[in-house]
N, C-alpha and C. Protein backbone atom coordinates (compact mmCIF):
# COMPACT_ATOMS: atom_id res chain seq x y z
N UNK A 1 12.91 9.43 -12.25
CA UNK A 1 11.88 9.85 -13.19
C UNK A 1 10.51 9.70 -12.55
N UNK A 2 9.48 11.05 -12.57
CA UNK A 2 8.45 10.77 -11.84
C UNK A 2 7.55 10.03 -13.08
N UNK A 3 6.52 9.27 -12.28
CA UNK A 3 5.62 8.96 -13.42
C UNK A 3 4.21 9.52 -13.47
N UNK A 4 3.34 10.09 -14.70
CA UNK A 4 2.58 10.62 -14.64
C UNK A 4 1.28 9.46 -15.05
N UNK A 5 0.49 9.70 -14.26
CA UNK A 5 -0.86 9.02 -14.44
C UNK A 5 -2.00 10.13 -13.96
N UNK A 6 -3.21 9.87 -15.19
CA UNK A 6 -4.24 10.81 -15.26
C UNK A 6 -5.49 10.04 -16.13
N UNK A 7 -5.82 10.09 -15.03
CA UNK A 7 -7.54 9.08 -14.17
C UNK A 7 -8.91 9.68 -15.79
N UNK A 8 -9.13 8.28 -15.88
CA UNK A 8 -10.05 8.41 -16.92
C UNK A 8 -11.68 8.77 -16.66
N UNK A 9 -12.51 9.00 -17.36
CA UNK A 9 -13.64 9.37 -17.09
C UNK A 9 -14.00 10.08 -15.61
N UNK A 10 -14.84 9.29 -14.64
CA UNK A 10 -15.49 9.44 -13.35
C UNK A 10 -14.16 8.91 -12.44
N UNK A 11 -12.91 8.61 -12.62
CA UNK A 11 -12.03 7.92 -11.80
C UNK A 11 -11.36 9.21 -10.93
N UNK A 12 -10.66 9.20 -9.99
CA UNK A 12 -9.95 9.64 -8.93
C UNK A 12 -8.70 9.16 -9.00
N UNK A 13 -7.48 9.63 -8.74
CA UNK A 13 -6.17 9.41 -8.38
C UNK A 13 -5.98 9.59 -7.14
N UNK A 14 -6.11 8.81 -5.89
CA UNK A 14 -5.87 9.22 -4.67
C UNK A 14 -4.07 8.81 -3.87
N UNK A 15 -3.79 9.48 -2.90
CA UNK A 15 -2.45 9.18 -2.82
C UNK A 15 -2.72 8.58 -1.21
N UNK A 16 -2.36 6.97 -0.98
CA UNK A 16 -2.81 6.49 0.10
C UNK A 16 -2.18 7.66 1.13
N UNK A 17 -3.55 7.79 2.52
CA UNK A 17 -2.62 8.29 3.30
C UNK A 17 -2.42 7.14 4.83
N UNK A 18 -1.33 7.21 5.06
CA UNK A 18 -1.26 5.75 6.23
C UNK A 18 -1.68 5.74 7.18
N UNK A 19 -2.65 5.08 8.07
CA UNK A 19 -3.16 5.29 9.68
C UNK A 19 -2.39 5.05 10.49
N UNK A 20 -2.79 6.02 11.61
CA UNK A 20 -1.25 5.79 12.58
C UNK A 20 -1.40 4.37 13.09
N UNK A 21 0.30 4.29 13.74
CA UNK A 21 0.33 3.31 14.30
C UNK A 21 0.88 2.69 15.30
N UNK A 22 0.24 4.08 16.23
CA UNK A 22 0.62 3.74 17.88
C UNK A 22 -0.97 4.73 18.05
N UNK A 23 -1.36 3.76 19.43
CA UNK A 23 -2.74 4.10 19.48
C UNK A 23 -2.60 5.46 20.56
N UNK A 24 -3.53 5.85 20.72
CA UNK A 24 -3.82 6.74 22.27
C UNK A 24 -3.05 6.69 23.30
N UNK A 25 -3.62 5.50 23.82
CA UNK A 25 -2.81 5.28 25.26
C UNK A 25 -1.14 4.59 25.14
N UNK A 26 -0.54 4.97 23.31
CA UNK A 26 0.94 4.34 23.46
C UNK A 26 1.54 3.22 22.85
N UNK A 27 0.17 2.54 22.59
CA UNK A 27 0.69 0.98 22.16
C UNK A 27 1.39 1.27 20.80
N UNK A 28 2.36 0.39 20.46
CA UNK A 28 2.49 0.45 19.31
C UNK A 28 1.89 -1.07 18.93
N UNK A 29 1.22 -0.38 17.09
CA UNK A 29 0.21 -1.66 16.68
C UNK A 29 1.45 -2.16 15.53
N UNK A 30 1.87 -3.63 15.27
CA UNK A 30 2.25 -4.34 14.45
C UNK A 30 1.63 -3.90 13.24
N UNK A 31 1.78 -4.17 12.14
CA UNK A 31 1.34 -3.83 10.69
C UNK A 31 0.44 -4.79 10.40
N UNK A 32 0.51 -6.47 11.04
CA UNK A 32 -0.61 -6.89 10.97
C UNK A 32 -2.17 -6.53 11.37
N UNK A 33 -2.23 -5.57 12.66
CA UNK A 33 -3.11 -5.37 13.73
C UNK A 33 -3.67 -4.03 12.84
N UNK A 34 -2.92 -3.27 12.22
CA UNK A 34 -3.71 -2.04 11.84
C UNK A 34 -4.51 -2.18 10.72
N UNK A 35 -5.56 -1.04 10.31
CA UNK A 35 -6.73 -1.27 9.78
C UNK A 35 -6.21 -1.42 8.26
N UNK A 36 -6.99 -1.29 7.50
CA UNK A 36 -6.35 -0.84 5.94
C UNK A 36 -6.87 0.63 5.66
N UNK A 37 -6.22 1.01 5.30
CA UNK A 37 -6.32 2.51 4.77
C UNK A 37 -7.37 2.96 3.99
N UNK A 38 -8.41 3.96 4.51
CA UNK A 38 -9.66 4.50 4.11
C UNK A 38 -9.29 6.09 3.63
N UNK A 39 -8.33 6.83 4.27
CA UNK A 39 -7.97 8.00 3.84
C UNK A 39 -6.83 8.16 2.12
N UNK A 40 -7.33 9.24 1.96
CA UNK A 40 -6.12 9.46 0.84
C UNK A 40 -6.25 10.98 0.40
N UNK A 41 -5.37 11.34 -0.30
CA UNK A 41 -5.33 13.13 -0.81
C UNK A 41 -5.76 12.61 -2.15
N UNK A 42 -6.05 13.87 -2.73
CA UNK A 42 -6.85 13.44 -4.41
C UNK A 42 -5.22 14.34 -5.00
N UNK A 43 -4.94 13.50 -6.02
CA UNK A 43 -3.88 13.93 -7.06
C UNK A 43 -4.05 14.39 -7.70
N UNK A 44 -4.89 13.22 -8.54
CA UNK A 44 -5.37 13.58 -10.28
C UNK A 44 -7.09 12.99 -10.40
N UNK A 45 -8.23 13.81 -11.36
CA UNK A 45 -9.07 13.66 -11.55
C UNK A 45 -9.35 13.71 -12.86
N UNK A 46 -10.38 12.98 -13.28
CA UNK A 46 -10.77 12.48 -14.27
C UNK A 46 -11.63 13.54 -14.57
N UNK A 47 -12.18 13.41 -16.11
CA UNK A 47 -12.73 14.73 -16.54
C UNK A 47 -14.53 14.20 -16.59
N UNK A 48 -14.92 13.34 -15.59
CA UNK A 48 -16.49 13.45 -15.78
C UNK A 48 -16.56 13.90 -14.64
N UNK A 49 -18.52 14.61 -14.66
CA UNK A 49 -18.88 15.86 -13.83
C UNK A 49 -18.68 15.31 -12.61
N UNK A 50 -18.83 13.60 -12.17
CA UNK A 50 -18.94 13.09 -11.04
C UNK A 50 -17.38 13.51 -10.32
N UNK A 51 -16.53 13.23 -10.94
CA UNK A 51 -14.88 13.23 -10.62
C UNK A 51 -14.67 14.68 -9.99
N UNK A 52 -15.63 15.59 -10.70
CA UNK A 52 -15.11 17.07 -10.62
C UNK A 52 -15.52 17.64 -9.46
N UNK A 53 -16.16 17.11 -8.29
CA UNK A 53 -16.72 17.31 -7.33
C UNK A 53 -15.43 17.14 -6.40
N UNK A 54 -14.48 16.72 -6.55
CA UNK A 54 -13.37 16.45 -5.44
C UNK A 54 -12.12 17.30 -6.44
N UNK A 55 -11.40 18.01 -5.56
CA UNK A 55 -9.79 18.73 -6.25
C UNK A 55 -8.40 18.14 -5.93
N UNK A 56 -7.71 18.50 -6.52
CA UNK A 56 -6.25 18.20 -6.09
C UNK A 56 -5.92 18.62 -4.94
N UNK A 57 -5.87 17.64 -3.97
CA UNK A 57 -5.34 18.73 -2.51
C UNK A 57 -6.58 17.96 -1.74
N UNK A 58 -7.59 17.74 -1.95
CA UNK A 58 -8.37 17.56 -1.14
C UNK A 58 -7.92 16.45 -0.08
N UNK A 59 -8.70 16.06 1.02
CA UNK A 59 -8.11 14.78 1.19
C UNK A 59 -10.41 14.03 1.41
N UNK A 60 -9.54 12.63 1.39
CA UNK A 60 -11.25 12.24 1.13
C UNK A 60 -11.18 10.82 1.98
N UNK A 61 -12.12 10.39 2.35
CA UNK A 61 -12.42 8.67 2.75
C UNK A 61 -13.15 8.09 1.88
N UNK A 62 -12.88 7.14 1.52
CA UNK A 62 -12.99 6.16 0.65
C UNK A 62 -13.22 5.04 0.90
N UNK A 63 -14.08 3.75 0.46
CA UNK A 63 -14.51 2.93 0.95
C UNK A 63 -13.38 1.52 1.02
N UNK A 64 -13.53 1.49 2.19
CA UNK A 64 -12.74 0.09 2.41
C UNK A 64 -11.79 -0.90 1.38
N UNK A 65 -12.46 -1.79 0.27
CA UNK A 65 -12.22 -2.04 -0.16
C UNK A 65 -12.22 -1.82 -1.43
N UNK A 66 -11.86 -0.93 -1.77
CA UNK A 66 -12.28 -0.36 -3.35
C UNK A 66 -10.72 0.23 -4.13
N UNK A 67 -11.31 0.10 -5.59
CA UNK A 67 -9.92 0.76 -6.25
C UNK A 67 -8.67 -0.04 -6.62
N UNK A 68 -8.01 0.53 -7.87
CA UNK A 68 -6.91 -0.26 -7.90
C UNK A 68 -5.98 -0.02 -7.34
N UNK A 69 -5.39 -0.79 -6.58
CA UNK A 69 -3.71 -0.24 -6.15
C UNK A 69 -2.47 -0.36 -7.54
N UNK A 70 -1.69 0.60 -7.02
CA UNK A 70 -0.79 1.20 -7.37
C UNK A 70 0.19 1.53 -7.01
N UNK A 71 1.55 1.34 -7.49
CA UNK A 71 2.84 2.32 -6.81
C UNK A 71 2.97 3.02 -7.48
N UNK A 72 3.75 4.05 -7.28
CA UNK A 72 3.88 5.55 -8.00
C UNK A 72 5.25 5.97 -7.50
N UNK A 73 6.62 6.15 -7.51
CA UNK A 73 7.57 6.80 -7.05
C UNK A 73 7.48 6.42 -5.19
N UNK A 74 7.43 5.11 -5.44
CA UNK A 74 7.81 4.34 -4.01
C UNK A 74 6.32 4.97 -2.47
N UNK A 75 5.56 5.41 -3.18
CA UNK A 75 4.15 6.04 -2.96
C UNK A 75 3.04 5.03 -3.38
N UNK A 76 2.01 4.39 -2.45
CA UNK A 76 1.29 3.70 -2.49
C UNK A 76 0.22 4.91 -2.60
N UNK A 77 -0.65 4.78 -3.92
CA UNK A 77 -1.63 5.11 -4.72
C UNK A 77 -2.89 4.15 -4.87
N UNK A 78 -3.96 4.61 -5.35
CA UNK A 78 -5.25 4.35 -5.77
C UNK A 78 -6.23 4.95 -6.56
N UNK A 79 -6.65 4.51 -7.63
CA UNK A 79 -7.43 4.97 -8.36
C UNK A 79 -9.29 4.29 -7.89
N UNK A 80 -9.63 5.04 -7.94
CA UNK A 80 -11.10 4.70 -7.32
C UNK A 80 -12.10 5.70 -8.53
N UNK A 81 -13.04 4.84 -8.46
CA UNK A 81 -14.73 5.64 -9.14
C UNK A 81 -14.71 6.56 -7.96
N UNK A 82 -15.14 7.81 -8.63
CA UNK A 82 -15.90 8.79 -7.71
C UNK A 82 -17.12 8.76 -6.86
N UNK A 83 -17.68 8.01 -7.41
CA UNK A 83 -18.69 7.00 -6.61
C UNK A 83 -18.57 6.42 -5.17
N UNK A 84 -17.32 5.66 -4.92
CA UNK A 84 -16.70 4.87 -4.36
C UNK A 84 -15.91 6.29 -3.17
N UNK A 85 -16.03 7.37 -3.22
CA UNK A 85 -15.58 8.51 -2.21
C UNK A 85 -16.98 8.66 -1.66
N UNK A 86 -16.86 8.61 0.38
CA UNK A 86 -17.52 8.72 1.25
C UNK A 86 -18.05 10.39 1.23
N UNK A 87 -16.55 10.77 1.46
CA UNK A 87 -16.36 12.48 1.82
C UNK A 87 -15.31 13.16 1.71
N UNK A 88 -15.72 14.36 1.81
CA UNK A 88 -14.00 15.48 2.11
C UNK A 88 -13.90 15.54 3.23
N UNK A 89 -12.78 15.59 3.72
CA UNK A 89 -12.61 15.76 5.45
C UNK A 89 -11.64 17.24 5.40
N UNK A 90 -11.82 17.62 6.50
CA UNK A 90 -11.37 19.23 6.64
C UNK A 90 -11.36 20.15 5.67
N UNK A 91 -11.00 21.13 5.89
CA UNK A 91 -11.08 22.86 5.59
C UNK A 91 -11.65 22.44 4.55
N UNK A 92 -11.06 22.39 3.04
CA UNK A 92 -11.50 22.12 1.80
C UNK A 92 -12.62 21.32 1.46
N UNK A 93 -13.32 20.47 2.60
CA UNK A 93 -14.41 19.89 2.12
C UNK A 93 -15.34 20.37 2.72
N UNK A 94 -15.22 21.35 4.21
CA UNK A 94 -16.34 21.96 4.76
C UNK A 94 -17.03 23.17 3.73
N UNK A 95 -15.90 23.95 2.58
CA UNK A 95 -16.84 24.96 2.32
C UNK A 95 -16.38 24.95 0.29
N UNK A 96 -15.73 23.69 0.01
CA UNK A 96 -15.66 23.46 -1.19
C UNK A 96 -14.11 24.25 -1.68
């Protein structure tokens, strides 16, 4: 059963996305050594004007420590203020 969640006011539904974890030159990094996750895709958005600036699909960076965590269908999630989004990264955020 999937579960549905849908982000209140100015909030974001983001779907963590994971940083790799073997570097450049090969290494592989332990799970202790890697960063915490700043990327995520937007799911679900909340219906204030701030929220409406990011779409489903997008993907965005997000600040460090922010947001609630969440599991979702064995999917590590986050809900964040729209506020709390840096940027859009690629195609969809260069021209909206």
């Amino acid at each position: 059963m999937t579960e549905s969640v849908r982000p209140l006011g100015s909030r974001v539904l983001l779907r963590v996305l994971e940083e790799a974890s073997v570097t450049k030159s090969g290494l592989v990094l332990p799970d202790t050594a890697k960063e915490k996750p700043q990327r995520g895709e937007v799911i679900a958005v909340g219906e204030d004007e701030a929220a409406s600036r990011v779409h489903p699909g997008d993907r965005v960076l997000f600040a460090k420590y922010t947001g609630t965590e969440l599991r979702l269908d064995g999917t590590d999630h986050l809900i964040v203020d729209a506020t709390e989004l840096l940027a859009v990264v690629g195609a969809h955020g260069a021209d909206g």
